[in-house]
C-alpha atoms as a PDB file:
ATOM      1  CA  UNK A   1     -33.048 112.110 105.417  1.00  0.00           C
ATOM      2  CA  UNK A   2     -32.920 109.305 103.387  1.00  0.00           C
ATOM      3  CA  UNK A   3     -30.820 110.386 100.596  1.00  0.00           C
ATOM      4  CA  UNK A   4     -28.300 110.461 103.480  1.00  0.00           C
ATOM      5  CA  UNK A   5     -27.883 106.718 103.130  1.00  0.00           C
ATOM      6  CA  UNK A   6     -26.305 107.223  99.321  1.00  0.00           C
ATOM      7  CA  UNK A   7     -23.093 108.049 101.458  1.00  0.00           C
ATOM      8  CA  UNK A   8     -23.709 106.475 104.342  1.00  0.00           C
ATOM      9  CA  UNK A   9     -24.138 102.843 103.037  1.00  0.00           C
ATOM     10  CA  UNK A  10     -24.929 103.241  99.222  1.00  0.00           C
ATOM     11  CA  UNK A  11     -26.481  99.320  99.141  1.00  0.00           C
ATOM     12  CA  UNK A  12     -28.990 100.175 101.751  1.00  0.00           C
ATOM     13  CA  UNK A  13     -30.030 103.276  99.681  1.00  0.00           C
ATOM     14  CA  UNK A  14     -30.335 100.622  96.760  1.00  0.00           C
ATOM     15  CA  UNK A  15     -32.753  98.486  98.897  1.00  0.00           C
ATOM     16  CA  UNK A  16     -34.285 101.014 100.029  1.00  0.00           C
ATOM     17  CA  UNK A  17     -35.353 102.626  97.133  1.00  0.00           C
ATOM     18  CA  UNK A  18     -36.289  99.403  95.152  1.00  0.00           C
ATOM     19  CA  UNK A  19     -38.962  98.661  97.702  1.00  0.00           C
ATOM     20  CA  UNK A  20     -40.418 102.518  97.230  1.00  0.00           C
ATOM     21  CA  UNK A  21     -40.695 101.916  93.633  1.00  0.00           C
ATOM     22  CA  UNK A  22     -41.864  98.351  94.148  1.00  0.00           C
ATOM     23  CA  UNK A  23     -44.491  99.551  96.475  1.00  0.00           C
ATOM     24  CA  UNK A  24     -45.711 102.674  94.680  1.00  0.00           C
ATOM     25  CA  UNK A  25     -46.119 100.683  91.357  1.00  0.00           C
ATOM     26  CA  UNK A  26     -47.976  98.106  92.906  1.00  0.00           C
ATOM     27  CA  UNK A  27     -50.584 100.222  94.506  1.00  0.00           C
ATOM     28  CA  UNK A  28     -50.818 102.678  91.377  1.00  0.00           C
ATOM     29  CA  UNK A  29     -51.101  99.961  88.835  1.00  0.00           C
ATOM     30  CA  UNK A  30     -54.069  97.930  91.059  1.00  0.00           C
ATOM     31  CA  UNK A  31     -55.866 101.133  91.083  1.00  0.00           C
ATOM     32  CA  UNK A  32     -55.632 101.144  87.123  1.00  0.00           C
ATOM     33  CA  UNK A  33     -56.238  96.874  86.712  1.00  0.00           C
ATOM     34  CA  UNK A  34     -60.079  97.931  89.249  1.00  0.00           C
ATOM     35  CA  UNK A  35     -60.720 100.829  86.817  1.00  0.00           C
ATOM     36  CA  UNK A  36     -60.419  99.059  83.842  1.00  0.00           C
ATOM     37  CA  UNK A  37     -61.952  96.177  84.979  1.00  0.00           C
ATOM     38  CA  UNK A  38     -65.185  97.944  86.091  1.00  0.00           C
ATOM     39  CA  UNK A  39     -65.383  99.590  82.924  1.00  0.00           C
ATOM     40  CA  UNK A  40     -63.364 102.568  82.736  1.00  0.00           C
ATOM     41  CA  UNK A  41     -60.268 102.698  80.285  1.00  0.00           C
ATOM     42  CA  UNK A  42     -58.816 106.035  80.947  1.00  0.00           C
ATOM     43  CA  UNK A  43     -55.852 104.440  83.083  1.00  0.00           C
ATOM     44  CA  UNK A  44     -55.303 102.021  80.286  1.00  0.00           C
ATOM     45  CA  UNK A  45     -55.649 104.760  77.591  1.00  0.00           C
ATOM     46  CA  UNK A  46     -53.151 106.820  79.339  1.00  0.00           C
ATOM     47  CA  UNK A  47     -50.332 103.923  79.744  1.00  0.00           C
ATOM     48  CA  UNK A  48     -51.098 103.354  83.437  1.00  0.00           C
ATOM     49  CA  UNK A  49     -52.238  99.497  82.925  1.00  0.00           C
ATOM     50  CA  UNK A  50     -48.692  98.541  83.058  1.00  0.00           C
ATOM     51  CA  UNK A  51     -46.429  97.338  85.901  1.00  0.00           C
ATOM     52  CA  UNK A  52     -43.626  99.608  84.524  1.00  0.00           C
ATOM     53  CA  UNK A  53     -42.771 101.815  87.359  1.00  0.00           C
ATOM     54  CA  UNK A  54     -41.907 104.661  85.310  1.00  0.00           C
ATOM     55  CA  UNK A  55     -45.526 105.195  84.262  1.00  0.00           C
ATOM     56  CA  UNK A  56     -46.578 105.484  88.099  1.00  0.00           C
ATOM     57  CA  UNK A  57     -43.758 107.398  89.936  1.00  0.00           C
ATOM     58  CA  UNK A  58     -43.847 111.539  90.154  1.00  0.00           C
ATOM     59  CA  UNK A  59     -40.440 112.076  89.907  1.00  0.00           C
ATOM     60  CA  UNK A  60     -40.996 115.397  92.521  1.00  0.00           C
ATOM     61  CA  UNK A  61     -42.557 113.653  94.852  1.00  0.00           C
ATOM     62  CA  UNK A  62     -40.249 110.505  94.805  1.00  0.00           C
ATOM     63  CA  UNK A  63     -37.574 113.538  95.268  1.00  0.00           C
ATOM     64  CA  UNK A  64     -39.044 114.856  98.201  1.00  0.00           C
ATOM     65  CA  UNK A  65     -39.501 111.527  99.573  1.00  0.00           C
ATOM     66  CA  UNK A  66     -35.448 111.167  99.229  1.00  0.00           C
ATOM     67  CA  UNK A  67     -34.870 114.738 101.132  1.00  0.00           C
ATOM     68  CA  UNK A  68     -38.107 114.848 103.367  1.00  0.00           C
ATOM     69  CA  UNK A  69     -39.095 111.433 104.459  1.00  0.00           C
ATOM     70  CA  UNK A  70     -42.817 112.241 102.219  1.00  0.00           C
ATOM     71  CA  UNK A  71     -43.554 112.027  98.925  1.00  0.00           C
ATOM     72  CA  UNK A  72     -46.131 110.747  96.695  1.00  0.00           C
ATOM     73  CA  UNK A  73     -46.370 108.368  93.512  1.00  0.00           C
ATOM     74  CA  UNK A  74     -48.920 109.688  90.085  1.00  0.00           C
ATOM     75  CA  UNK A  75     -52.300 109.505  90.827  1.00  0.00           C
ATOM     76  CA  UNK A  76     -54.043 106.871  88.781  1.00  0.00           C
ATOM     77  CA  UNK A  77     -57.068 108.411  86.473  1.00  0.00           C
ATOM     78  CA  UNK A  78     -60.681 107.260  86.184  1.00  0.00           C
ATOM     79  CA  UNK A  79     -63.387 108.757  85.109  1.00  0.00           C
ATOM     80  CA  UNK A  80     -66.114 107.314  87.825  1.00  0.00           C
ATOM     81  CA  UNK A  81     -69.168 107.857  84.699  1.00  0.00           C
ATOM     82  CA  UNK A  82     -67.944 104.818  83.423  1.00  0.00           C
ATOM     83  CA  UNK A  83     -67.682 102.653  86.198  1.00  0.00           C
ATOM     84  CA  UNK A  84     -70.520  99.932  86.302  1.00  0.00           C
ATOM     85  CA  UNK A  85     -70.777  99.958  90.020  1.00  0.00           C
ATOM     86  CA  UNK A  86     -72.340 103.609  90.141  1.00  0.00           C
ATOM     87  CA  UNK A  87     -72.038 103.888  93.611  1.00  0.00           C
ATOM     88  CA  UNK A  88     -69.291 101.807  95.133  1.00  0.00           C
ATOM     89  CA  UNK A  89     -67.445 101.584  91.735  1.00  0.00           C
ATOM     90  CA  UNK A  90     -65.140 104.785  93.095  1.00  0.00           C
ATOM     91  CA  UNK A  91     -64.655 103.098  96.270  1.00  0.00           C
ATOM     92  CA  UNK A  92     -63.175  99.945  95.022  1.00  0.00           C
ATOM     93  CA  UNK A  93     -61.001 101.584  92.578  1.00  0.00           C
ATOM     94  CA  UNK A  94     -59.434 103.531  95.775  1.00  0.00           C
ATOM     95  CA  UNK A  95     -59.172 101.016  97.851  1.00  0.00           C
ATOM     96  CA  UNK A  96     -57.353  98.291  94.867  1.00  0.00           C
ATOM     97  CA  UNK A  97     -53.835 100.346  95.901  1.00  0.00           C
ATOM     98  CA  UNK A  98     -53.865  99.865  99.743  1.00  0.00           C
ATOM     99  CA  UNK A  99     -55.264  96.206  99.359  1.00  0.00           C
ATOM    100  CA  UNK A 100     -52.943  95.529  97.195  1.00  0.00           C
ATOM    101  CA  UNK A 101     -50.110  96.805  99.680  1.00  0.00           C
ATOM    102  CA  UNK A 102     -51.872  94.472 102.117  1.00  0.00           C
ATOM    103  CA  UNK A 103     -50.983  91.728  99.844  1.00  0.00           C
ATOM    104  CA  UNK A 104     -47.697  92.658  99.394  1.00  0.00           C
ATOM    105  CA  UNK A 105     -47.296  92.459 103.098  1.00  0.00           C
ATOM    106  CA  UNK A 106     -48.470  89.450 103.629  1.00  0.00           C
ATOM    107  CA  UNK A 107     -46.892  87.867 100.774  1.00  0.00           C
ATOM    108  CA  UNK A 108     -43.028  89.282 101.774  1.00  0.00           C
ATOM    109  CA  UNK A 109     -44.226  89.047 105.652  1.00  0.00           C
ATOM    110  CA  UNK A 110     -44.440  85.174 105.073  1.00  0.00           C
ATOM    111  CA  UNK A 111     -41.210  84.929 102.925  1.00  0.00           C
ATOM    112  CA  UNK A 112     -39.773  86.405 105.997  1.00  0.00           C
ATOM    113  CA  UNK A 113     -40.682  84.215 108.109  1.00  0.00           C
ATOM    114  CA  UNK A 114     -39.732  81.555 105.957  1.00  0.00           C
ATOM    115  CA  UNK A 115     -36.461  82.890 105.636  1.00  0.00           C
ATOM    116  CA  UNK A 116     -36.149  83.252 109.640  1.00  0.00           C
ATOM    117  CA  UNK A 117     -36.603  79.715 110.129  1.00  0.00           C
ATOM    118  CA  UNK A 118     -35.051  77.895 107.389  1.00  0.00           C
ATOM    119  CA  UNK A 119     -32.418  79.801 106.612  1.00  0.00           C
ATOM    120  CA  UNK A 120     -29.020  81.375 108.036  1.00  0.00           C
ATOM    121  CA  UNK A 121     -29.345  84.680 106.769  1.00  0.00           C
ATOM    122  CA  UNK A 122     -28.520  87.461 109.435  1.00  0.00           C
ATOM    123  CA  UNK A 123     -30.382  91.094 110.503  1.00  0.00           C
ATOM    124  CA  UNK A 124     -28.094  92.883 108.304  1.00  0.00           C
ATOM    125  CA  UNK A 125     -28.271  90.407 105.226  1.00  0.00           C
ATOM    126  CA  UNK A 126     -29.568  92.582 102.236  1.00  0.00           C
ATOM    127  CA  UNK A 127     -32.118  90.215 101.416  1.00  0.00           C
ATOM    128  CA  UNK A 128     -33.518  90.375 105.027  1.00  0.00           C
ATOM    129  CA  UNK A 129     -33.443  93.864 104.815  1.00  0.00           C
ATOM    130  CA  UNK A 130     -34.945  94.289 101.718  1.00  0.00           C
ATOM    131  CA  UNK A 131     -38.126  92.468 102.572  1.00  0.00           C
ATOM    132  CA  UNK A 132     -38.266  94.106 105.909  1.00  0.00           C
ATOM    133  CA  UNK A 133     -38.341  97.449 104.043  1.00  0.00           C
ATOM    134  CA  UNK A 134     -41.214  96.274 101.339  1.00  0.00           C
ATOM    135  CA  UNK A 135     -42.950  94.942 104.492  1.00  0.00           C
ATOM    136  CA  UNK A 136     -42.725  98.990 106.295  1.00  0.00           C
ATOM    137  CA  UNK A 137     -42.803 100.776 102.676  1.00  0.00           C
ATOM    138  CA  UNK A 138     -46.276  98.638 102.179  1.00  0.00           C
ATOM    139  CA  UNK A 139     -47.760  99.266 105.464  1.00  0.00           C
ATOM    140  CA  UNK A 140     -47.197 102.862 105.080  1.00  0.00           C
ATOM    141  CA  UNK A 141     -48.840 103.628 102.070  1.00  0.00           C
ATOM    142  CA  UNK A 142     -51.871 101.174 103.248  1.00  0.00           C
ATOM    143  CA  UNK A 143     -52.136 103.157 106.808  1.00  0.00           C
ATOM    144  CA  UNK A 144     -52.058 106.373 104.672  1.00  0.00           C
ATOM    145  CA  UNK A 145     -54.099 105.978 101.946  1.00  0.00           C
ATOM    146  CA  UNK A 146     -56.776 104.960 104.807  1.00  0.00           C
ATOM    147  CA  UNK A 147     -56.953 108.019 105.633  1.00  0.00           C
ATOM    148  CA  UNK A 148     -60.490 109.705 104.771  1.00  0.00           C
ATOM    149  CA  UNK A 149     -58.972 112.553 103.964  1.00  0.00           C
ATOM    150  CA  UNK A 150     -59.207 113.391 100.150  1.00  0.00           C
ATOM    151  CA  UNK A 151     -57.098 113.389  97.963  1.00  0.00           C
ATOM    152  CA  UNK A 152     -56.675 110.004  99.730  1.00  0.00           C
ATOM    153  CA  UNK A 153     -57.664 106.763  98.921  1.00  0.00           C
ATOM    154  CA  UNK A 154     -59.763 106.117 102.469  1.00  0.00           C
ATOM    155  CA  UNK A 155     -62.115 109.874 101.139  1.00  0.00           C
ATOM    156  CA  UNK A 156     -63.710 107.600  98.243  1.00  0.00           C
ATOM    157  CA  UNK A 157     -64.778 104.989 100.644  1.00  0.00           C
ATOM    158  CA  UNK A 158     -66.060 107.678 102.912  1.00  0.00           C
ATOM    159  CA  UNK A 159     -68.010 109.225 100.418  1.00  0.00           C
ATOM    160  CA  UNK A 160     -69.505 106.236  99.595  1.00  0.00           C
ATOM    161  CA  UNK A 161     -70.751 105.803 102.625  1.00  0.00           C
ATOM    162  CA  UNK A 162     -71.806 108.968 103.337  1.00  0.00           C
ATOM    163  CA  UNK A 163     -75.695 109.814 102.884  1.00  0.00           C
ATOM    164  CA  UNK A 164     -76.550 113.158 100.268  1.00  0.00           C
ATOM    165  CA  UNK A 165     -77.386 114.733 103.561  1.00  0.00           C
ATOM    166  CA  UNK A 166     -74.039 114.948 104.288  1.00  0.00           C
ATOM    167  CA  UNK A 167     -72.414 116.428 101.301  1.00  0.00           C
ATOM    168  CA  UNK A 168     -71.969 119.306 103.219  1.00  0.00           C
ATOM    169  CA  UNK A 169     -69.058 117.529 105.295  1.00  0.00           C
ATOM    170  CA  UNK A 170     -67.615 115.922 101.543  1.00  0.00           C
ATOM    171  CA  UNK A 171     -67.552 119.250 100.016  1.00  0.00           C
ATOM    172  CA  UNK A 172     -65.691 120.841 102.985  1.00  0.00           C
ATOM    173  CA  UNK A 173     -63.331 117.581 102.507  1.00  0.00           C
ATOM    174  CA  UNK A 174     -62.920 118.519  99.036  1.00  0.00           C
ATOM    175  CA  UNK A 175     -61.836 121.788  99.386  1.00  0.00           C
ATOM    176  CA  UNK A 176     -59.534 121.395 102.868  1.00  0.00           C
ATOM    177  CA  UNK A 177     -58.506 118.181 102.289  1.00  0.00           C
ATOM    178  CA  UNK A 178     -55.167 118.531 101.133  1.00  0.00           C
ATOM    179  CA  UNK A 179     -54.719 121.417 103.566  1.00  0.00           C
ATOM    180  CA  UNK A 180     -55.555 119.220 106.441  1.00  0.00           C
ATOM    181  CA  UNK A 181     -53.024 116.638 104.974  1.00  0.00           C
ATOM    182  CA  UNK A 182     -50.377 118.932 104.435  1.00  0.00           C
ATOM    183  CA  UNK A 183     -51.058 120.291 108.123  1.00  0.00           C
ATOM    184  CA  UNK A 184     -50.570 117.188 109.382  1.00  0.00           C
ATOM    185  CA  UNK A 185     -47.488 116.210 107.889  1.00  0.00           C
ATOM    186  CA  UNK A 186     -45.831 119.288 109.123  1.00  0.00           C
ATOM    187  CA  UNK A 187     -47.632 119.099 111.990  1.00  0.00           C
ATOM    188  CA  UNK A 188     -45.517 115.907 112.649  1.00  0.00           C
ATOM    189  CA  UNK A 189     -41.716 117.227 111.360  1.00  0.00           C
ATOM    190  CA  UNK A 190     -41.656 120.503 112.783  1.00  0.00           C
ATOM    191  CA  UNK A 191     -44.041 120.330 115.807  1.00  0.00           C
ATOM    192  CA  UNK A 192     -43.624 116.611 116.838  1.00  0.00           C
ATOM    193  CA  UNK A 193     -46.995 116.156 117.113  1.00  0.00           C
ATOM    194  CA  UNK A 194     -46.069 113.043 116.686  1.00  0.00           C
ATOM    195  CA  UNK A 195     -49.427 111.762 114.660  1.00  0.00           C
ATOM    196  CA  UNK A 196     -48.201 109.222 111.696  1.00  0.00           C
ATOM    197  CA  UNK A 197     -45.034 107.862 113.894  1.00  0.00           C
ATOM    198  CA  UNK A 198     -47.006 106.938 116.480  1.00  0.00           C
ATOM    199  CA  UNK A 199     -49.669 105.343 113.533  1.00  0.00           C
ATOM    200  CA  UNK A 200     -47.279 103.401 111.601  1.00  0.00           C
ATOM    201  CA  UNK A 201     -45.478 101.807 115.039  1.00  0.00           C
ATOM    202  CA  UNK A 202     -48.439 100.558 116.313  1.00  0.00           C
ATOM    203  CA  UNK A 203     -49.405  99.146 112.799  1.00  0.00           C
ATOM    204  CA  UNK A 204     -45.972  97.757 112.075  1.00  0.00           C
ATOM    205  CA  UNK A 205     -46.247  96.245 115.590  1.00  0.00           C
ATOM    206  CA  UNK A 206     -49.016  94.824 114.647  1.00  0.00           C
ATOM    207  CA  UNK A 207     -48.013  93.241 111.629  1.00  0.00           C
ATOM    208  CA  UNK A 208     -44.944  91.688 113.262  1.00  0.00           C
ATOM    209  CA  UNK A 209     -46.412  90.083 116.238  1.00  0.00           C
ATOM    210  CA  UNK A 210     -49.160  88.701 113.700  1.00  0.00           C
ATOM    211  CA  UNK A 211     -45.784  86.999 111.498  1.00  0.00           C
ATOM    212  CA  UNK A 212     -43.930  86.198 113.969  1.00  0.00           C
END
């Protein structure tokens, strides 16, 4: 558990914790900026077009990411009758929070980098660490907000594409998506299936051999 590192090595927990919250804002607050600029205020009226990260974290779900190793940040609001892009406006919304993860790991991934080369910081050197974690922290909400499962942000791109002779298979998303979610996530802790570990390695792996 994470919350184990507030004994274990209380400045790791620090880092550690400032790249969740740097993360979760991030992606929450891009999904508000797309909204509003397609149209739709409701993030803004609701105090979500800010980049304060108390307006975006779910203080139970940041909990259980301390004790559980998941958790979730707010959902962002939009009302998708106010979107100008009828169609795809829903997707893009969706898909602002993992881009903008994306971003953020490219952005840290080449500070990195920058860092290994030109400077004589070591492995264990906060700073390192810290950018290592926004780098993983990043990449995990991307890889899991792909998912097309709803509530997810990877369903509203799927929907999208789907034709209206398929709303059969969105309204059976709809109603067992978070089911299938939460299956999966237990799935992985108390069965070892084994699913998102062996997702996120290959993705991180990715992402390294691509900096480096």
């Amino acid at each position: 558990m994470i919350i184990e590192l507030l004994w274990q090595n209380p400045s790791l927990f620090v880092v550690w914790v400032l790249a969740v919250v740097f993360a979760i804002t991030i992606h929450e607050f891009s999904h508000a900026l797309l909204g509003f600029a397609l149209g739709d205020r409701t993030a803004k009226d609701m105090g979500r077009l800010t980049l304060n990260p108390f307006a975006h974290l779910d203080f139970f779900g940041f909990f259980l990411l301390l004790i559980a190793g998941f958790g979730w940040g707010k959902p962002v609001p939009f009302n998708p009758y106010n979107l100008k892009a009828k169609k795809w406006g829903p997707a893009i919304v969706a898909l602002a929070g993992p881009l903008s993860n994306l971003a953020a790991i490219v952005v840290f991934g080449l500070v990195l980098k920058l860092l290994s080369l030109y400077s004589s910081l070591t492995a264990d050197n906060l700073l390192i660490l810290f950018l290592v974690y926004l780098i993983q922290i990043n990449m995990i909400l991307m890889v899991f907000n792909l998912l097309p499962i709803p509530p997810l942000d990877g369903s509203k791109l799927l929907f999208s594409l789907l034709p209206a002779s398929q709303n059969n298979i969105k309204f059976f998303l709809e109603r067992y998506g978070p089911t299938l979610i939460l299956f999966l996530i237990l799935g992985d802790r108390l069965f070892n299936l084994n699913f998102f570990s062996w997702l996120f390695q290959n993705v991180y792996s990715l992402i390294i051999n691509i900096i480096f």
